[in-house]
N, C-alpha and C. Protein backbone atom coordinates (compact mmCIF):
# COMPACT_ATOMS: atom_id res chain seq x y z
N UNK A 1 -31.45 28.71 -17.65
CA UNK A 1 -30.07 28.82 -18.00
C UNK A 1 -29.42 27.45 -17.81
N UNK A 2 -28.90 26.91 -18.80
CA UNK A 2 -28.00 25.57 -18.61
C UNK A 2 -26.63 26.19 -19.12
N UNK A 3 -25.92 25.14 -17.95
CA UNK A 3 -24.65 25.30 -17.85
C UNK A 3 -23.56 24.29 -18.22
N UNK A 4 -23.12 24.22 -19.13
CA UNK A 4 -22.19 22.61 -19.30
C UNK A 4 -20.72 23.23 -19.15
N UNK A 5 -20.73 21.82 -18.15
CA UNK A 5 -18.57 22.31 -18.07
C UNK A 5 -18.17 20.96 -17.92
N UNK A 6 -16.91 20.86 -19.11
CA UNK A 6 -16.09 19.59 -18.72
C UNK A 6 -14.41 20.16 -19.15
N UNK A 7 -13.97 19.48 -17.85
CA UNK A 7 -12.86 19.06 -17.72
C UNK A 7 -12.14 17.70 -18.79
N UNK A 8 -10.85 18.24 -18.40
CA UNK A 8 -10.08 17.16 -19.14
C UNK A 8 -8.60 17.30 -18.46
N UNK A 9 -7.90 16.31 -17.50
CA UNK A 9 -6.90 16.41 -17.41
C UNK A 9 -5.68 15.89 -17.77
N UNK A 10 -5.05 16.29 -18.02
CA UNK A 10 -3.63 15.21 -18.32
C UNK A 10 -2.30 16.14 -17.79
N UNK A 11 -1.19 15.02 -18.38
CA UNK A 11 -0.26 15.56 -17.43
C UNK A 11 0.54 14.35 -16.23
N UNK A 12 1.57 13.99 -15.97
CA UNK A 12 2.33 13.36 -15.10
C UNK A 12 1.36 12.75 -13.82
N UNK A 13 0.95 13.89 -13.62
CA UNK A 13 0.10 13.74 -11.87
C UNK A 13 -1.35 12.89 -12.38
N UNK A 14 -1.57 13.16 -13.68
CA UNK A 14 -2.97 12.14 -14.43
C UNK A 14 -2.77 10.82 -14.74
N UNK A 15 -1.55 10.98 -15.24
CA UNK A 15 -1.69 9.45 -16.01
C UNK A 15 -0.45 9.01 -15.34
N UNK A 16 -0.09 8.65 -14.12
CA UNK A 16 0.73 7.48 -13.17
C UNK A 16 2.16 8.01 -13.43
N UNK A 17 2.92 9.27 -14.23
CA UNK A 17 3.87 9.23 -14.52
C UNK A 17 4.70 9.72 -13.18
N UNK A 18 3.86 10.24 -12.52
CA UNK A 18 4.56 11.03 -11.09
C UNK A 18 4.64 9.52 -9.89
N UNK A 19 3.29 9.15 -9.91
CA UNK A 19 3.56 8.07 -9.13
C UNK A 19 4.97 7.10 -9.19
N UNK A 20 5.27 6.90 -10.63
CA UNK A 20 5.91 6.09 -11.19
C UNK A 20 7.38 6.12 -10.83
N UNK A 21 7.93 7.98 -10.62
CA UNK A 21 8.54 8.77 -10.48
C UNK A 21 9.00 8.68 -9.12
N UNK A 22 8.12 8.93 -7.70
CA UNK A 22 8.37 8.88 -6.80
C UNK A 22 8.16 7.45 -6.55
N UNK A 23 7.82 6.40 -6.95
CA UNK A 23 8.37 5.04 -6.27
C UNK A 23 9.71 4.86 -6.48
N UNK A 24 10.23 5.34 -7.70
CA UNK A 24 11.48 4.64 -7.83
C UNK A 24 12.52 5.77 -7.75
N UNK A 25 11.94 7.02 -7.23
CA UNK A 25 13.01 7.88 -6.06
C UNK A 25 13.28 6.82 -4.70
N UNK A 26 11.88 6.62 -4.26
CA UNK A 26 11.99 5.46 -3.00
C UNK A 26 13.00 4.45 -3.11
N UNK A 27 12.92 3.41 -4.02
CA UNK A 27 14.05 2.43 -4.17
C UNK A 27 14.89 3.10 -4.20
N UNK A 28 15.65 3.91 -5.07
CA UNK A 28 16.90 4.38 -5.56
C UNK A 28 17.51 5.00 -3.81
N UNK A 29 16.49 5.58 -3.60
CA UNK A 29 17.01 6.40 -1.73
C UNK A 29 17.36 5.59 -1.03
N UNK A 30 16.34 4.26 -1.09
CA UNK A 30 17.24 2.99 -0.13
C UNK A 30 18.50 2.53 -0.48
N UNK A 31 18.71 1.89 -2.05
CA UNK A 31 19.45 1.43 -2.06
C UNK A 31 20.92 2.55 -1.82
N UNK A 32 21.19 3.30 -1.62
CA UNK A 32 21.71 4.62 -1.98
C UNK A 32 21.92 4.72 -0.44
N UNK A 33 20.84 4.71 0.47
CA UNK A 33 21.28 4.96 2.03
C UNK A 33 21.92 3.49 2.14
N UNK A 34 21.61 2.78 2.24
CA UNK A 34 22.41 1.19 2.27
C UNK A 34 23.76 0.69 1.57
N UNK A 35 23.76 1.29 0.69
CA UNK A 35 25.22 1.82 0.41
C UNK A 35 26.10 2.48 1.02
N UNK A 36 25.82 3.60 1.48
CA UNK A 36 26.21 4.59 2.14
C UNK A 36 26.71 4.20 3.31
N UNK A 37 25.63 2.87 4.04
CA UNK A 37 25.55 2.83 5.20
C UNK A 37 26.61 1.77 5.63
N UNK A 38 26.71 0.89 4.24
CA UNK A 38 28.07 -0.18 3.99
C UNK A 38 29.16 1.10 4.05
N UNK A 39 29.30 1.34 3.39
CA UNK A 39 30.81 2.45 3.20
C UNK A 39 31.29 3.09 4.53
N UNK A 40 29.88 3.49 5.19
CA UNK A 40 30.28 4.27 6.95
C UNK A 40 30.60 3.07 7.56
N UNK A 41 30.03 1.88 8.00
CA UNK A 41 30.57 0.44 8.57
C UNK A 41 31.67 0.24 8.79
N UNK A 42 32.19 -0.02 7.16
CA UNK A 42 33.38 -0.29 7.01
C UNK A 42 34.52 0.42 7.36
N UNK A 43 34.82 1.66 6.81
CA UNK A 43 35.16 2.75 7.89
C UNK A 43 35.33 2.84 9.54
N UNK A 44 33.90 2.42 9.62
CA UNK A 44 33.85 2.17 11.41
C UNK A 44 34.88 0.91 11.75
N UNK A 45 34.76 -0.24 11.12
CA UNK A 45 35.35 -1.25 11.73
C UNK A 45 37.13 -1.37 11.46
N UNK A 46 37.80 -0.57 10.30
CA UNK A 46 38.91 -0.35 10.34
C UNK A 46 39.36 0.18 11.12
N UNK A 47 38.48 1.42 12.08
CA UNK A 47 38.96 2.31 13.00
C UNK A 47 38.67 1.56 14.60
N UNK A 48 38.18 0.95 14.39
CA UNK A 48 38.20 0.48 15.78
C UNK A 48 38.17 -1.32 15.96
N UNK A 49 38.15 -1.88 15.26
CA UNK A 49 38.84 -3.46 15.04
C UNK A 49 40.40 -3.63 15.66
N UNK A 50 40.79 -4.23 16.55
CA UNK A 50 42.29 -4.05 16.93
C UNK A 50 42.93 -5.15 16.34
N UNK A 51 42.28 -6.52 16.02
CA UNK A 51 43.07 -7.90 15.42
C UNK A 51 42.38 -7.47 13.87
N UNK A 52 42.18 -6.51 13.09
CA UNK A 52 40.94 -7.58 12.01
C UNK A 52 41.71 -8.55 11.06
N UNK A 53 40.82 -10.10 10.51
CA UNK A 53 41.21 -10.68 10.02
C UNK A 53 40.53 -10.20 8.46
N UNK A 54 39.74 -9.46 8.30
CA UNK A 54 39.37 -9.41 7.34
C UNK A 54 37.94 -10.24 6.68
N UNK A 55 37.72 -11.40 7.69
CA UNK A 55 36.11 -11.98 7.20
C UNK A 55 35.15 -11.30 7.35
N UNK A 56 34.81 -11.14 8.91
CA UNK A 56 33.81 -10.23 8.94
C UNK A 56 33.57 -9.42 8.01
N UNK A 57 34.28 -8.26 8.15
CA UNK A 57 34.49 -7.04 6.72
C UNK A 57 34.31 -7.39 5.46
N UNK A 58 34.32 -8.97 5.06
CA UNK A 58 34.47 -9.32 3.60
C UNK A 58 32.26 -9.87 3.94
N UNK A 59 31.80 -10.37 5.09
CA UNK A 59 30.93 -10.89 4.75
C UNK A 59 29.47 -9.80 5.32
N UNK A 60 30.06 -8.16 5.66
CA UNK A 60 29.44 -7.16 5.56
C UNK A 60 28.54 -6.79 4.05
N UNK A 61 26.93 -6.82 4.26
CA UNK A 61 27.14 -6.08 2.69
C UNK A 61 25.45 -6.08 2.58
N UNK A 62 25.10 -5.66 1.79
CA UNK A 62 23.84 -5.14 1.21
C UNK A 62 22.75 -5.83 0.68
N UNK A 63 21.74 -6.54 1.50
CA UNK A 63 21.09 -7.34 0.88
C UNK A 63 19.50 -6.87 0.63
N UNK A 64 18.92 -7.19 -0.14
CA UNK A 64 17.79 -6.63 -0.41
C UNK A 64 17.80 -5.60 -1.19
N UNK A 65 18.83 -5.25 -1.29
CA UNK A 65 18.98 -3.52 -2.09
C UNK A 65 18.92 -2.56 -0.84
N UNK A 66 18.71 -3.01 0.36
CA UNK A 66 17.98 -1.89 1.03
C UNK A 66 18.47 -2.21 2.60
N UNK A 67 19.06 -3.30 3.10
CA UNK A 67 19.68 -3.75 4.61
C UNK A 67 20.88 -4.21 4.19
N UNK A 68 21.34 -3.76 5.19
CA UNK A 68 22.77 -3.81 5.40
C UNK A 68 22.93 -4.99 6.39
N UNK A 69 23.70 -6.10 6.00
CA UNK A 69 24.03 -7.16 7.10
C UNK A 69 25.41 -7.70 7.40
N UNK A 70 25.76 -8.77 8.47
CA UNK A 70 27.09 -9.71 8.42
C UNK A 70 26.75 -10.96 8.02
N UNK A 71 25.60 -11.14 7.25
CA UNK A 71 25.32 -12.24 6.72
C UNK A 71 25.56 -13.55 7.78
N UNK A 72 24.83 -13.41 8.74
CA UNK A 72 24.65 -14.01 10.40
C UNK A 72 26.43 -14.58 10.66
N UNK A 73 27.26 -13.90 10.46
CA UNK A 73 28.22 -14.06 11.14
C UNK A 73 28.51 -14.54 12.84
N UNK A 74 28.98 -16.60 12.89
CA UNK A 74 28.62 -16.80 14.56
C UNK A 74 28.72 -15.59 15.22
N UNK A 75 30.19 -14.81 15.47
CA UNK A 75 30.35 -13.75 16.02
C UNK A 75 30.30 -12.84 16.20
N UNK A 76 29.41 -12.39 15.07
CA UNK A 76 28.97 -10.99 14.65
C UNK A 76 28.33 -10.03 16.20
N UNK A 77 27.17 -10.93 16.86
CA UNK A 77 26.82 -10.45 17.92
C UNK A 77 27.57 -9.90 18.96
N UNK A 78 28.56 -10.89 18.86
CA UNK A 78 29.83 -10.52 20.26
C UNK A 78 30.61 -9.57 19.59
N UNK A 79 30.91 -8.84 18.48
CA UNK A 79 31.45 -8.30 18.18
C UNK A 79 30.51 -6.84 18.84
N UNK A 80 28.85 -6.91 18.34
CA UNK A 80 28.76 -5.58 18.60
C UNK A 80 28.51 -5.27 20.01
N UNK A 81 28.89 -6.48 20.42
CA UNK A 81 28.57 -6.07 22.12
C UNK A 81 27.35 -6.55 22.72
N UNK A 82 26.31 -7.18 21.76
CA UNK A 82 24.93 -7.55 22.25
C UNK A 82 24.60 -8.97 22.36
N UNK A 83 26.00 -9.62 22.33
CA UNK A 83 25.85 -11.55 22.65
C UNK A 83 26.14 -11.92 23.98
N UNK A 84 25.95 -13.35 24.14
CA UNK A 84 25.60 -13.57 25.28
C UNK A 84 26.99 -13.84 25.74
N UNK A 85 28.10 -13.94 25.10
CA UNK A 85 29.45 -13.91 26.03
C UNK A 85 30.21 -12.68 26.45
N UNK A 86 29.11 -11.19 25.88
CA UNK A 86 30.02 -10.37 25.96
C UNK A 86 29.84 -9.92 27.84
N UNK A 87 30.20 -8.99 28.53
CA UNK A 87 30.54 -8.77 29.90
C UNK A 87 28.52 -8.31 30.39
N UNK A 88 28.62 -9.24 31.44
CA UNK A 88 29.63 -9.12 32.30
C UNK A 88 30.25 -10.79 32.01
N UNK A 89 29.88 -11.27 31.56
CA UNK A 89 30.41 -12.90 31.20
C UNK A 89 32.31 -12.95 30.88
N UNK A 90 32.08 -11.87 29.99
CA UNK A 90 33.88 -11.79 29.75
C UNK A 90 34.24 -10.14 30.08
N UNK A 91 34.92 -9.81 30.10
CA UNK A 91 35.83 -8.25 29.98
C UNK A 91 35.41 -7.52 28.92
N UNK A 92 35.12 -8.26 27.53
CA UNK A 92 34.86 -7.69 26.01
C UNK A 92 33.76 -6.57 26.08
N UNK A 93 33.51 -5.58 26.17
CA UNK A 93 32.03 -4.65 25.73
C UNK A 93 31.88 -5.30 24.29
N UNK A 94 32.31 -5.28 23.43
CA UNK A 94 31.90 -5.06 22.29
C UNK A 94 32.35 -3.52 21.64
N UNK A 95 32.56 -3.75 20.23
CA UNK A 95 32.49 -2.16 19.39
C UNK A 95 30.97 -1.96 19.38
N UNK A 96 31.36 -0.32 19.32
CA UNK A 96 30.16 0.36 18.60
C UNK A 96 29.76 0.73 17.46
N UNK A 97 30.97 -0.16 16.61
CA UNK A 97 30.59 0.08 14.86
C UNK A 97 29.33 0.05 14.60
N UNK A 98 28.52 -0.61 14.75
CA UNK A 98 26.78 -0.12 14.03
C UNK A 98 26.03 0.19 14.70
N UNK A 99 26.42 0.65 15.78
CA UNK A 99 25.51 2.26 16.51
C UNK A 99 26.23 3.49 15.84
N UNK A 100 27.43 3.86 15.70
CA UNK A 100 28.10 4.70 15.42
C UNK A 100 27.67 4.89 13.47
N UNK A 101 27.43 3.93 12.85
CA UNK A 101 27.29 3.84 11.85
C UNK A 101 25.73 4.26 11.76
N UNK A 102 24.86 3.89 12.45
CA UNK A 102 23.44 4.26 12.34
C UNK A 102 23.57 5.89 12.58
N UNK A 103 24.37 6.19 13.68
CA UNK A 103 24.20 7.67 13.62
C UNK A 103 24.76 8.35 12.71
N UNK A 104 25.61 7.97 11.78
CA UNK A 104 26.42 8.68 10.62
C UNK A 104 25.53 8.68 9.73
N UNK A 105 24.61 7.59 9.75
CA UNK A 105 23.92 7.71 8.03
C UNK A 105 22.49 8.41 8.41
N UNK A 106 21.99 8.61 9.76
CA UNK A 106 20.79 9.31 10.38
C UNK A 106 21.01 11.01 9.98
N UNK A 107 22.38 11.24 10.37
CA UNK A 107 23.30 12.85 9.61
C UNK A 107 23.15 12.99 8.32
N UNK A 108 23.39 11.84 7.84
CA UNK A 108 23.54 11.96 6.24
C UNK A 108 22.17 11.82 5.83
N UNK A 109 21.83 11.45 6.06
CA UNK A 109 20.34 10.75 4.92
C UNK A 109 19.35 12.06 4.43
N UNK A 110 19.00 13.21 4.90
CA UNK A 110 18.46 14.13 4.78
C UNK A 110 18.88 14.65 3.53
N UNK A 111 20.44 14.72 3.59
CA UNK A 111 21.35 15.65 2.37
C UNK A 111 21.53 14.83 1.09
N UNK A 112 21.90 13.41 1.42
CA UNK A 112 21.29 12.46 0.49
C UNK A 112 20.04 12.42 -0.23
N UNK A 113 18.99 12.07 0.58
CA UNK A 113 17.79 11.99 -0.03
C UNK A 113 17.26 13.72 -0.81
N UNK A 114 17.61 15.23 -0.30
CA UNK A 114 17.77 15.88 -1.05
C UNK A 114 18.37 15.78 -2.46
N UNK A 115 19.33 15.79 -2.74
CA UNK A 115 20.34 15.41 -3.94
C UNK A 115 19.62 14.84 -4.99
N UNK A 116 18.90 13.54 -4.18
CA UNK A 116 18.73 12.60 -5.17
C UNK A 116 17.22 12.96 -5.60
N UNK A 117 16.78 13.64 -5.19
CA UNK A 117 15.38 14.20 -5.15
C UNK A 117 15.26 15.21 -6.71
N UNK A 118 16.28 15.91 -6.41
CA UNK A 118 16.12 16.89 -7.76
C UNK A 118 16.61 16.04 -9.24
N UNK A 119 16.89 15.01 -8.91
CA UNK A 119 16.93 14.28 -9.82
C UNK A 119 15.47 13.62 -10.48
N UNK A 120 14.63 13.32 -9.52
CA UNK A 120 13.17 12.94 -9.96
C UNK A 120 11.74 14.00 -10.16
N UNK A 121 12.07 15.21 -9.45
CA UNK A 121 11.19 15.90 -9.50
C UNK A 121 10.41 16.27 -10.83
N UNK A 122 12.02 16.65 -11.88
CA UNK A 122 11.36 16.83 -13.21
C UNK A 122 10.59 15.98 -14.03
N UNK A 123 10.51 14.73 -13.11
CA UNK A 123 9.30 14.23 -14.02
C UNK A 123 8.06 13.86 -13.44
N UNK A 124 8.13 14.10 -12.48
CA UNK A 124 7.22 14.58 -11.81
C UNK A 124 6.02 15.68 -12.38
């Protein structure tokens, strides 16, 4: 008794179209949480900034598509509390704008990256 069997597959998951699909869910989720994560920042630092002049806030912003920075602002450090003049050296703690901001977008990112998900699946 001989037996011949062949396959043939095709289809999204065969020919790279799914791969293709979920890489650029990946980008789109970063740039999308890094956005997000500018918008909560900023937010943060209006609410708790007591002088702002407005630089900092202007030199906040999104690089890579995917990190969020102050674009090495001298003071940026002493602002968040983790430079070397902040206390016990001076009185200043520092804000907690980007701890407070990491935990806002750690809440969010789940419901985000859902959302944006059913957007790629179908081609998948």
């Amino acid at each position: 008794m001989l037996l011949d069997v062949s396959t043939r597959a095709t289809g999204p998951l065969f020919d790279g179209r799914a791969r293709a699909a979920a890489n650029a869910y990946v980008n789109r989720l970063e740039r999308q949480l890094a956005e997000e994560g500018l918008n909560i920042l900023r937010v943060e630092m209006r609410a708790v900034f007591r002088n702002p002049t407005g630089y900092y806030e202007s030199r906040c912003r999104v690089e890579d598509g995917r990190r969020i920075t102050d674009s090495r602002v001298v003071y940026g450090p002493w602002l968040a509390g983790v430079g070397s003049r902040n206390f016990p050296v001076t009185r200043f703690k520092g804000y907690d704008h980007w701890i407070r901001t990491r935990h806002q977008l750690n809440e969010r990112k789940v419901g985000l990256g859902e959302r944006l998900l059913r957007r790629y699946t179908g081609r998948m």
